[in-house]
PDB file of N, CA and C in Angstrom:
ATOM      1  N   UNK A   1     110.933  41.280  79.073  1.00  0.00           N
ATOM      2  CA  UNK A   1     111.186  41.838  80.382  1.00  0.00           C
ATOM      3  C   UNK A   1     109.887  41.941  81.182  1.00  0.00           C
ATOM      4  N   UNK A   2     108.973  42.366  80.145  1.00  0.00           N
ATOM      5  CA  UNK A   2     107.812  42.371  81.150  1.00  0.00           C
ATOM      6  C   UNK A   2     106.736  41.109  81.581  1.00  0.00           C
ATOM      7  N   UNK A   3     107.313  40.284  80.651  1.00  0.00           N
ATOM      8  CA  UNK A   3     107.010  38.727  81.208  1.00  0.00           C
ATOM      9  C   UNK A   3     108.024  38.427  82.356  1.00  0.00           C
ATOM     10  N   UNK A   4     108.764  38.627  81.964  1.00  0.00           N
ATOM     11  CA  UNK A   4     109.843  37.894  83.356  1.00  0.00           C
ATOM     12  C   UNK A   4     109.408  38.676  84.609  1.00  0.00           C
ATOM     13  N   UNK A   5     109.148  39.845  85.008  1.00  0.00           N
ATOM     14  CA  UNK A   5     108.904  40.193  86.095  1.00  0.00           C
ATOM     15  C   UNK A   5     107.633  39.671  86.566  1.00  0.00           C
ATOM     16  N   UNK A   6     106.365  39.546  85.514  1.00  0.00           N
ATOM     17  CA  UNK A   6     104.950  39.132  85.722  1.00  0.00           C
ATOM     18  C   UNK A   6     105.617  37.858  86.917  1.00  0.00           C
ATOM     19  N   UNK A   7     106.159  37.287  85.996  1.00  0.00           N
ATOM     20  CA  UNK A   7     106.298  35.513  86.356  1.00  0.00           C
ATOM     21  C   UNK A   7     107.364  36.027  87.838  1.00  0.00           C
ATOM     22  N   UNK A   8     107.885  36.938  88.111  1.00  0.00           N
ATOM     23  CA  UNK A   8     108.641  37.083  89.260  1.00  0.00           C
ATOM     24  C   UNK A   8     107.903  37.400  90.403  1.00  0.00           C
ATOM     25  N   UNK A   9     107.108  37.993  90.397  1.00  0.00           N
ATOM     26  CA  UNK A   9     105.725  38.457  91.124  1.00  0.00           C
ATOM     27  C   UNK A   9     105.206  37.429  91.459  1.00  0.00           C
ATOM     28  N   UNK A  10     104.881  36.567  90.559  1.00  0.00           N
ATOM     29  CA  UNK A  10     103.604  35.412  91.001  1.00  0.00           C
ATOM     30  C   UNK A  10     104.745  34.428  91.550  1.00  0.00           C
ATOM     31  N   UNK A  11     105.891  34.350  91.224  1.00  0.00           N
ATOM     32  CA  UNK A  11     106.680  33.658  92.273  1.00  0.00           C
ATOM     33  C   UNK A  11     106.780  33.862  93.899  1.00  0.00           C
ATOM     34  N   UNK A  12     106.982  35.091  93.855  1.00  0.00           N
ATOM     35  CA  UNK A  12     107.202  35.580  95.314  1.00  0.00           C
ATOM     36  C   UNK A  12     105.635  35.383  96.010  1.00  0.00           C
ATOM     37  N   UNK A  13     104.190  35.924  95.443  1.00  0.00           N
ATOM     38  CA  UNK A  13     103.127  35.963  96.396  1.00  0.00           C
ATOM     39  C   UNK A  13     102.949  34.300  96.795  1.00  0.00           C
ATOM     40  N   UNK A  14     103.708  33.166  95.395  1.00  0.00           N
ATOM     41  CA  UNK A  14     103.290  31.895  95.336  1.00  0.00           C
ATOM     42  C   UNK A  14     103.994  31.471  96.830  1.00  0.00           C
ATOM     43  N   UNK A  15     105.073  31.586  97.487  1.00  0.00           N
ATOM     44  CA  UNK A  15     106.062  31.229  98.131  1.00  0.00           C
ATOM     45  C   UNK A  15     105.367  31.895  99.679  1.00  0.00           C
ATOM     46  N   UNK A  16     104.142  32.661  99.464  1.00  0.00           N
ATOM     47  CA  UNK A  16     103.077  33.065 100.369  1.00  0.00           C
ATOM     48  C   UNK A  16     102.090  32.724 100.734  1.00  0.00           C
ATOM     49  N   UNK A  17     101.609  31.486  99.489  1.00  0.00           N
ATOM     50  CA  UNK A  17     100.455  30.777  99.506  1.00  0.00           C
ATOM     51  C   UNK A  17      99.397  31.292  98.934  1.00  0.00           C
ATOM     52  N   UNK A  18      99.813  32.429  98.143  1.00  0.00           N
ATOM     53  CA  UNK A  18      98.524  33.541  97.351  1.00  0.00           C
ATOM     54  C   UNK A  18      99.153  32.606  95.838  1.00  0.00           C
ATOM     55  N   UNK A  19      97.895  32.488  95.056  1.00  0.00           N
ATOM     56  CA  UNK A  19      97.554  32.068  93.935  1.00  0.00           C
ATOM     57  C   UNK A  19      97.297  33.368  92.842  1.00  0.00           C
ATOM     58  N   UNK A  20      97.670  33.554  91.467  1.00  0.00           N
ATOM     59  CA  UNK A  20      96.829  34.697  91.203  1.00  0.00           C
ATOM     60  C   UNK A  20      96.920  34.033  89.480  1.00  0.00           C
ATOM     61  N   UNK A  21      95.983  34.272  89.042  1.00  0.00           N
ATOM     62  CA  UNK A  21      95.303  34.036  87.892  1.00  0.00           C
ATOM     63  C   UNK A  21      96.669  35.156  86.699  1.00  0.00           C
ATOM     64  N   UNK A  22      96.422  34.394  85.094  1.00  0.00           N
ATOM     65  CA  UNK A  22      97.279  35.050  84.096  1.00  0.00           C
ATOM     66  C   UNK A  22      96.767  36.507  84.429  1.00  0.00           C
ATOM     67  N   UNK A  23      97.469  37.350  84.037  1.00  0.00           N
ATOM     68  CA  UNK A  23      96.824  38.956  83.400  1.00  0.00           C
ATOM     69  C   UNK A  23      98.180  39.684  83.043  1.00  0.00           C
ATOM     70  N   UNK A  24      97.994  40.673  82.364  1.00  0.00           N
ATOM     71  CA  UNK A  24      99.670  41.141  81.945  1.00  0.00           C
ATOM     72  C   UNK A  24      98.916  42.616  82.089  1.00  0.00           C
ATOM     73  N   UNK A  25      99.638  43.409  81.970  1.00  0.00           N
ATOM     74  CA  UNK A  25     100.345  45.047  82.124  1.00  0.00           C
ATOM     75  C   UNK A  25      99.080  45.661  82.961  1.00  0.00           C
ATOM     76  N   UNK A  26      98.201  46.465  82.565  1.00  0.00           N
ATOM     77  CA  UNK A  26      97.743  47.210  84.173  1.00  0.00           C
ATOM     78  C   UNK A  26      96.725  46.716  84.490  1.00  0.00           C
ATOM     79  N   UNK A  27      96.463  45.260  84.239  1.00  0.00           N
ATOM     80  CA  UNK A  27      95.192  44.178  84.986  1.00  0.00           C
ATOM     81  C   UNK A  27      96.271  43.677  86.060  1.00  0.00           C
ATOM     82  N   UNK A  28      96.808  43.407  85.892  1.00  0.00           N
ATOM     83  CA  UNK A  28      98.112  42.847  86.075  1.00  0.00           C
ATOM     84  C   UNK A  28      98.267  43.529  87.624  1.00  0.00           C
ATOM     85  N   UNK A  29      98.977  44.681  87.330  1.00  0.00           N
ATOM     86  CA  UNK A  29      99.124  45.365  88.601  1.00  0.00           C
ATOM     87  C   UNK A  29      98.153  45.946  89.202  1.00  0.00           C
ATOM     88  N   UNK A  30      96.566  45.924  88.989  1.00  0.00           N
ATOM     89  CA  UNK A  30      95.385  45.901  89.521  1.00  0.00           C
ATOM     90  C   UNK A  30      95.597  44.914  90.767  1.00  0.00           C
ATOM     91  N   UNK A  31      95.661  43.591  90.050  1.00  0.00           N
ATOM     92  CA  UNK A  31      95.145  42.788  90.375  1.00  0.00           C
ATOM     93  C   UNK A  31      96.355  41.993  91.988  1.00  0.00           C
ATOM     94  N   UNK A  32      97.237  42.608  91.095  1.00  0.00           N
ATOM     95  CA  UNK A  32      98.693  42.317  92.403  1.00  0.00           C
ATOM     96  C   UNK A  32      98.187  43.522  93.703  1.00  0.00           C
ATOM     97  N   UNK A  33      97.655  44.682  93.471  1.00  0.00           N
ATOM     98  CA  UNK A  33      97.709  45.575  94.427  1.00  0.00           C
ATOM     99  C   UNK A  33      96.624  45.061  95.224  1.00  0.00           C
ATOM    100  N   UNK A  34      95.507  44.932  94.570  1.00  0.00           N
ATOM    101  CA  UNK A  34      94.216  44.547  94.872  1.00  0.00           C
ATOM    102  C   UNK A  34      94.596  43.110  96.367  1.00  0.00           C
ATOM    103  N   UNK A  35      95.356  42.380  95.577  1.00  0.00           N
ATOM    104  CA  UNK A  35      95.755  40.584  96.181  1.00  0.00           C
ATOM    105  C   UNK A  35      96.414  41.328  97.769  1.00  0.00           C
ATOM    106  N   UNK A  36      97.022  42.063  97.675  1.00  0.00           N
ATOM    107  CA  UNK A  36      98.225  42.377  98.554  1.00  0.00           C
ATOM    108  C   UNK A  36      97.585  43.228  99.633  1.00  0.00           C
ATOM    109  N   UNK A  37      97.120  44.374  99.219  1.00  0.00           N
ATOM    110  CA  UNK A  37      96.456  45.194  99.828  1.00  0.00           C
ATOM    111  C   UNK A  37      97.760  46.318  99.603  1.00  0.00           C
ATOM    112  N   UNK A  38      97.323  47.144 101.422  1.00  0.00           N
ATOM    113  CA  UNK A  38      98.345  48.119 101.488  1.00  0.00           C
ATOM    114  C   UNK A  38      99.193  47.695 103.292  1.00  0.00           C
ATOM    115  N   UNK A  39      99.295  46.290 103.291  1.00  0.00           N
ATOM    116  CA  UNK A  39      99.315  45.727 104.540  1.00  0.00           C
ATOM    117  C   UNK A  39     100.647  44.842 104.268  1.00  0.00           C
ATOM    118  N   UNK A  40     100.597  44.322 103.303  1.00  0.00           N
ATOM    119  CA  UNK A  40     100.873  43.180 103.240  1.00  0.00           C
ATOM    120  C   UNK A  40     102.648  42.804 103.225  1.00  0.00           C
ATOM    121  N   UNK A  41     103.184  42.224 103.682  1.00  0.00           N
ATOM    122  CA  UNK A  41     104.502  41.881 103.826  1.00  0.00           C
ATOM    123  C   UNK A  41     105.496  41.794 102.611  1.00  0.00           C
ATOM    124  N   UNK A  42     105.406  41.946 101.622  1.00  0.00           N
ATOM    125  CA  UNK A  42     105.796  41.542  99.992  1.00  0.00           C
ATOM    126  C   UNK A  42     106.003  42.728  99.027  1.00  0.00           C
ATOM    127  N   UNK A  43     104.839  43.544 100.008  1.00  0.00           N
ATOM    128  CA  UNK A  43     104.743  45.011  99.394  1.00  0.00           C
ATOM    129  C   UNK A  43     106.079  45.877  98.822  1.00  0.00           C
ATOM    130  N   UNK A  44     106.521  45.866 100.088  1.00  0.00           N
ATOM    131  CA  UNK A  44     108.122  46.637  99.799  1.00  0.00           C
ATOM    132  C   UNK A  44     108.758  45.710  98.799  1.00  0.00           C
ATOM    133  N   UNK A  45     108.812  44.511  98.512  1.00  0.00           N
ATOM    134  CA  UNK A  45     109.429  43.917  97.304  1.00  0.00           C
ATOM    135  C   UNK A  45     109.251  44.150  95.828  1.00  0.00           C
ATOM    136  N   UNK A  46     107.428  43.969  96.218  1.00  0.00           N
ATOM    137  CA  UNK A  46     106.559  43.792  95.212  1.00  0.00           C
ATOM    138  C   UNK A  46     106.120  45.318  93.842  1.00  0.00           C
ATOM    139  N   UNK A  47     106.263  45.971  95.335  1.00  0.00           N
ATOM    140  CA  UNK A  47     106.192  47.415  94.792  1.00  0.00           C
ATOM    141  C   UNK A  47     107.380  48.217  93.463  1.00  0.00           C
ATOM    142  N   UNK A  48     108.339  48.041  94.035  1.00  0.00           N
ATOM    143  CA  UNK A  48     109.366  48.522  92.628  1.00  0.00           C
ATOM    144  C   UNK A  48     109.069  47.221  91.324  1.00  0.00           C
ATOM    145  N   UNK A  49     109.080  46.493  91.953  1.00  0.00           N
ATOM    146  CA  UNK A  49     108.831  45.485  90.409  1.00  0.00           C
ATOM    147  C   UNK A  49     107.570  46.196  89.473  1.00  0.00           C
ATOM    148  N   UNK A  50     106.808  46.565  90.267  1.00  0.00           N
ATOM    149  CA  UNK A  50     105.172  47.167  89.563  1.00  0.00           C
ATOM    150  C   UNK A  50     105.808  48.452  89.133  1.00  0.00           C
ATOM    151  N   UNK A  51     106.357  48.929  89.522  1.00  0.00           N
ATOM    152  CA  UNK A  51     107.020  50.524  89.287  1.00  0.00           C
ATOM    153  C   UNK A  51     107.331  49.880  87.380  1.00  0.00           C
ATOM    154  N   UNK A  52     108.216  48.981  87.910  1.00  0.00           N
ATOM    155  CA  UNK A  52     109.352  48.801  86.890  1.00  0.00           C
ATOM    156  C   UNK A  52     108.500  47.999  85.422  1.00  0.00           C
ATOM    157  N   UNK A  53     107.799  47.330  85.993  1.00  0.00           N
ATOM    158  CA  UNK A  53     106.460  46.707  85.132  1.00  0.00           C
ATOM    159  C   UNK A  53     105.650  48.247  84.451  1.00  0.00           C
ATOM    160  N   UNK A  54     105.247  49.165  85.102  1.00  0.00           N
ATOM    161  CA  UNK A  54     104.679  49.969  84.433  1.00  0.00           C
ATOM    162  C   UNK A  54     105.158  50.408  83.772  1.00  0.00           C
ATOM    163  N   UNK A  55     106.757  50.886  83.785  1.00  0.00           N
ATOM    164  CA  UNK A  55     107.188  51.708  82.444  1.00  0.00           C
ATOM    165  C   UNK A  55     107.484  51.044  81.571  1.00  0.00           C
ATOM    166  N   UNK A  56     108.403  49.609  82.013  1.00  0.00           N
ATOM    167  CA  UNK A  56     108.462  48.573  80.665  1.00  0.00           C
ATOM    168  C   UNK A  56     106.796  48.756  79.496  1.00  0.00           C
ATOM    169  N   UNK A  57     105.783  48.512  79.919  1.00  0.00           N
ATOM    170  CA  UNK A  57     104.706  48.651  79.528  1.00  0.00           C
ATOM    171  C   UNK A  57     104.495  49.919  78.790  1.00  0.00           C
ATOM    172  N   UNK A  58     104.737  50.695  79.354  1.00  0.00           N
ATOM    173  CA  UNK A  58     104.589  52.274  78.481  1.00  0.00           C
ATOM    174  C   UNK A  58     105.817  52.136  77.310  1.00  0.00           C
ATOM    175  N   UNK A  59     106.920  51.978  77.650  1.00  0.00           N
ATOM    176  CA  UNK A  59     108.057  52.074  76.509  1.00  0.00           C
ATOM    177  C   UNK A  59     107.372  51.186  75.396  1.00  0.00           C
ATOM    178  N   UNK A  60     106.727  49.975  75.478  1.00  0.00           N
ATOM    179  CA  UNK A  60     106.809  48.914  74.940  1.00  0.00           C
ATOM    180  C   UNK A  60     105.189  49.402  73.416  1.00  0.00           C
ATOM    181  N   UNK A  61     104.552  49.650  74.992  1.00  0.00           N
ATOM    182  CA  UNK A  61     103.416  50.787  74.079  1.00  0.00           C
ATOM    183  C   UNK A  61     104.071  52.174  73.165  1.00  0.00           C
ATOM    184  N   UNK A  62     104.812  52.568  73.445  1.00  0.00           N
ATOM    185  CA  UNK A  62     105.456  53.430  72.459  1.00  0.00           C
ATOM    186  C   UNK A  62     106.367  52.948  71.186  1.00  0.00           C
ATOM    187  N   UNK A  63     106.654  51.672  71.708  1.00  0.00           N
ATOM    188  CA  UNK A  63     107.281  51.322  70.051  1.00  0.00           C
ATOM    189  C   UNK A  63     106.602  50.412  69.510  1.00  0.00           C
ATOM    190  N   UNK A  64     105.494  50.170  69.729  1.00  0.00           N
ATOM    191  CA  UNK A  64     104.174  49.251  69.405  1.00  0.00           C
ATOM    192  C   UNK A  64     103.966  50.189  67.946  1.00  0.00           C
ATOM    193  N   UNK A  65     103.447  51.886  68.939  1.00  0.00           N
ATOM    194  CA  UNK A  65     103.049  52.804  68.364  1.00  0.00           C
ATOM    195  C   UNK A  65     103.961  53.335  67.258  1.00  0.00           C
ATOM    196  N   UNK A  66     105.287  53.337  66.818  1.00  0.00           N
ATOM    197  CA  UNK A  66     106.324  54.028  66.555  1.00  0.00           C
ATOM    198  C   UNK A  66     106.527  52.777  65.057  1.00  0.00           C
ATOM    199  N   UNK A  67     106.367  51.351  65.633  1.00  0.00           N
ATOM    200  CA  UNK A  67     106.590  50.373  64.835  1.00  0.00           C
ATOM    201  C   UNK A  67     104.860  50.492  63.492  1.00  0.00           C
ATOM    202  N   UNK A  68     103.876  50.772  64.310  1.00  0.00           N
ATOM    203  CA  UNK A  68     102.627  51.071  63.194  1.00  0.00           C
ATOM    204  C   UNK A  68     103.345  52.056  62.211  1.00  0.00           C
ATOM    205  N   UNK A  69     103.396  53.423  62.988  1.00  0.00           N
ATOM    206  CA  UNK A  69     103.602  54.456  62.236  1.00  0.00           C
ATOM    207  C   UNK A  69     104.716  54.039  60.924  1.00  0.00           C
ATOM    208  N   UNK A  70     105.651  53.485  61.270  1.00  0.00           N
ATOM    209  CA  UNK A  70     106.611  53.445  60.502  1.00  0.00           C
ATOM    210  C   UNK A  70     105.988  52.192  59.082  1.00  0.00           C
ATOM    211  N   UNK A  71     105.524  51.009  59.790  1.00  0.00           N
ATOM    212  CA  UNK A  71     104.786  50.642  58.499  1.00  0.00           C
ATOM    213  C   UNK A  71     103.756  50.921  57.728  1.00  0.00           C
ATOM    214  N   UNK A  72     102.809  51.514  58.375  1.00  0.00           N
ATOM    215  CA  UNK A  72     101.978  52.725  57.508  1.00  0.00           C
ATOM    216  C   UNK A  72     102.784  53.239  56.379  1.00  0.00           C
ATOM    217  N   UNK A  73     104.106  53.548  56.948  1.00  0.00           N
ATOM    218  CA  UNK A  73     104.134  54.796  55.943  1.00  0.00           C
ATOM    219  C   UNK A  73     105.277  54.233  54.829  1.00  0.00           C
ATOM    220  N   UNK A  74     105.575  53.043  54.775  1.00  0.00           N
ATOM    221  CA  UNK A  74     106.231  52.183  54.321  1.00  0.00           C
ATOM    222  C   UNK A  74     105.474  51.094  53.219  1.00  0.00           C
ATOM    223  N   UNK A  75     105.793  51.550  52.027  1.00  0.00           N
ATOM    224  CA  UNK A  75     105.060  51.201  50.616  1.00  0.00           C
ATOM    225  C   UNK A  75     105.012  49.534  50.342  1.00  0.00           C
ATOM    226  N   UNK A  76     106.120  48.880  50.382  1.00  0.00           N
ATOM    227  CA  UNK A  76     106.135  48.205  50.461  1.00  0.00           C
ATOM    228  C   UNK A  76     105.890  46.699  51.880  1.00  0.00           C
ATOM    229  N   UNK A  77     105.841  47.523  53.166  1.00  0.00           N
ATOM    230  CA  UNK A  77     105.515  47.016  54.064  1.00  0.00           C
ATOM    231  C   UNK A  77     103.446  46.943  54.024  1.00  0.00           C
ATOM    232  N   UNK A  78     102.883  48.115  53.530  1.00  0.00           N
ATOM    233  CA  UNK A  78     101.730  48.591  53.363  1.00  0.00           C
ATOM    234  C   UNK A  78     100.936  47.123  52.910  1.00  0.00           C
ATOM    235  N   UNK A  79     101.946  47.074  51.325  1.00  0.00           N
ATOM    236  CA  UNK A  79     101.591  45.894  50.087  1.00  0.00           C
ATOM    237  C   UNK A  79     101.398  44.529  51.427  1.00  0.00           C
ATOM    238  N   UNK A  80     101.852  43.753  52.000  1.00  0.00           N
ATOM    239  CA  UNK A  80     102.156  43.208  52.727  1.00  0.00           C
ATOM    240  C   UNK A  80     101.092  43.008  53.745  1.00  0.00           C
ATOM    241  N   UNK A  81     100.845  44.103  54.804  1.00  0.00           N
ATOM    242  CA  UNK A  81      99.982  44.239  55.093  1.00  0.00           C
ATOM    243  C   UNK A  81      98.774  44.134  54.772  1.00  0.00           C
ATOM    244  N   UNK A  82      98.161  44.468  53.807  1.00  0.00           N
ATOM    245  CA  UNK A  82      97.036  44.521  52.873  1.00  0.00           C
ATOM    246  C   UNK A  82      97.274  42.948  52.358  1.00  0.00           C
ATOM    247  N   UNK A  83      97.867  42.510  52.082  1.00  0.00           N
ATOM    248  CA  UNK A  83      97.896  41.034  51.586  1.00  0.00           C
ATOM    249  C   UNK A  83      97.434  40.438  52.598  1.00  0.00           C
ATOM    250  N   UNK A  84      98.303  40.616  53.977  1.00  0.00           N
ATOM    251  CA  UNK A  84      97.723  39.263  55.185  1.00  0.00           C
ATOM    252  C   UNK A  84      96.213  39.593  55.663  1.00  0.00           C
ATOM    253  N   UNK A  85      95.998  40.618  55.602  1.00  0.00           N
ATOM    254  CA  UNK A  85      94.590  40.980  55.722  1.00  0.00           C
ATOM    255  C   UNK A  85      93.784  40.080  54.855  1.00  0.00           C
ATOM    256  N   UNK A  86      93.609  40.173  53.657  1.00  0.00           N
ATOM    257  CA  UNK A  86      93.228  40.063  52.504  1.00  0.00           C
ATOM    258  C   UNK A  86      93.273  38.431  52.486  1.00  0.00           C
ATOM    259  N   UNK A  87      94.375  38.076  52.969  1.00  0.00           N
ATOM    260  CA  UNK A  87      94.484  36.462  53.251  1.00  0.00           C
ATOM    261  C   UNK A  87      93.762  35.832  54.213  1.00  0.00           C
ATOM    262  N   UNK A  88      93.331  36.698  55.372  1.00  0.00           N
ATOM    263  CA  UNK A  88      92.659  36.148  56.608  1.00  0.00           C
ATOM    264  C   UNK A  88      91.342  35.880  56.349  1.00  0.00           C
TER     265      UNK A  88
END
């Protein structure tokens, strides 16, 4: 989800003649606010997508976080872990 909106964004400024380089979650919307200003015609479009981009991003960071915790504490996921390490 939060790829598809990235790529929805750089569609719409593209269809403006603004170019903008890869970046994902809050380079990302740096870099869209930064491009746009507080002027710019796209804004009112552009703006809930960034809304909607930021929390995707936070949820996504929370089960990032939720998915560690749980293999930490998971014996046999641990073994596993410690192996691909160990392999690298």
């Amino acid at each position: 989800m939060r790829r598809e909106i990235e790529n929805q964004v750089r569609s719409l400024i593209k269809e403006c003649g603004l170019l903008f380089p890869r970046a994902i979650a809050q380079l990302f919307r740096n870099q869209i606010s930064e491009l746009l200003g507080k002027d710019h015609q796209l804004l009112s479009v552009i703006a809930p997508l960034l809304s909607i981009h930021e929390h995707i991003c936070q949820q996504q960071s929370k089960f990032d976080d939720e998915v560690r915790r749980l293999a930490k504490s998971d014996e046999t996921t641990g073994r596993l872990m410690r192996f691909l390490v160990s392999e690298c």
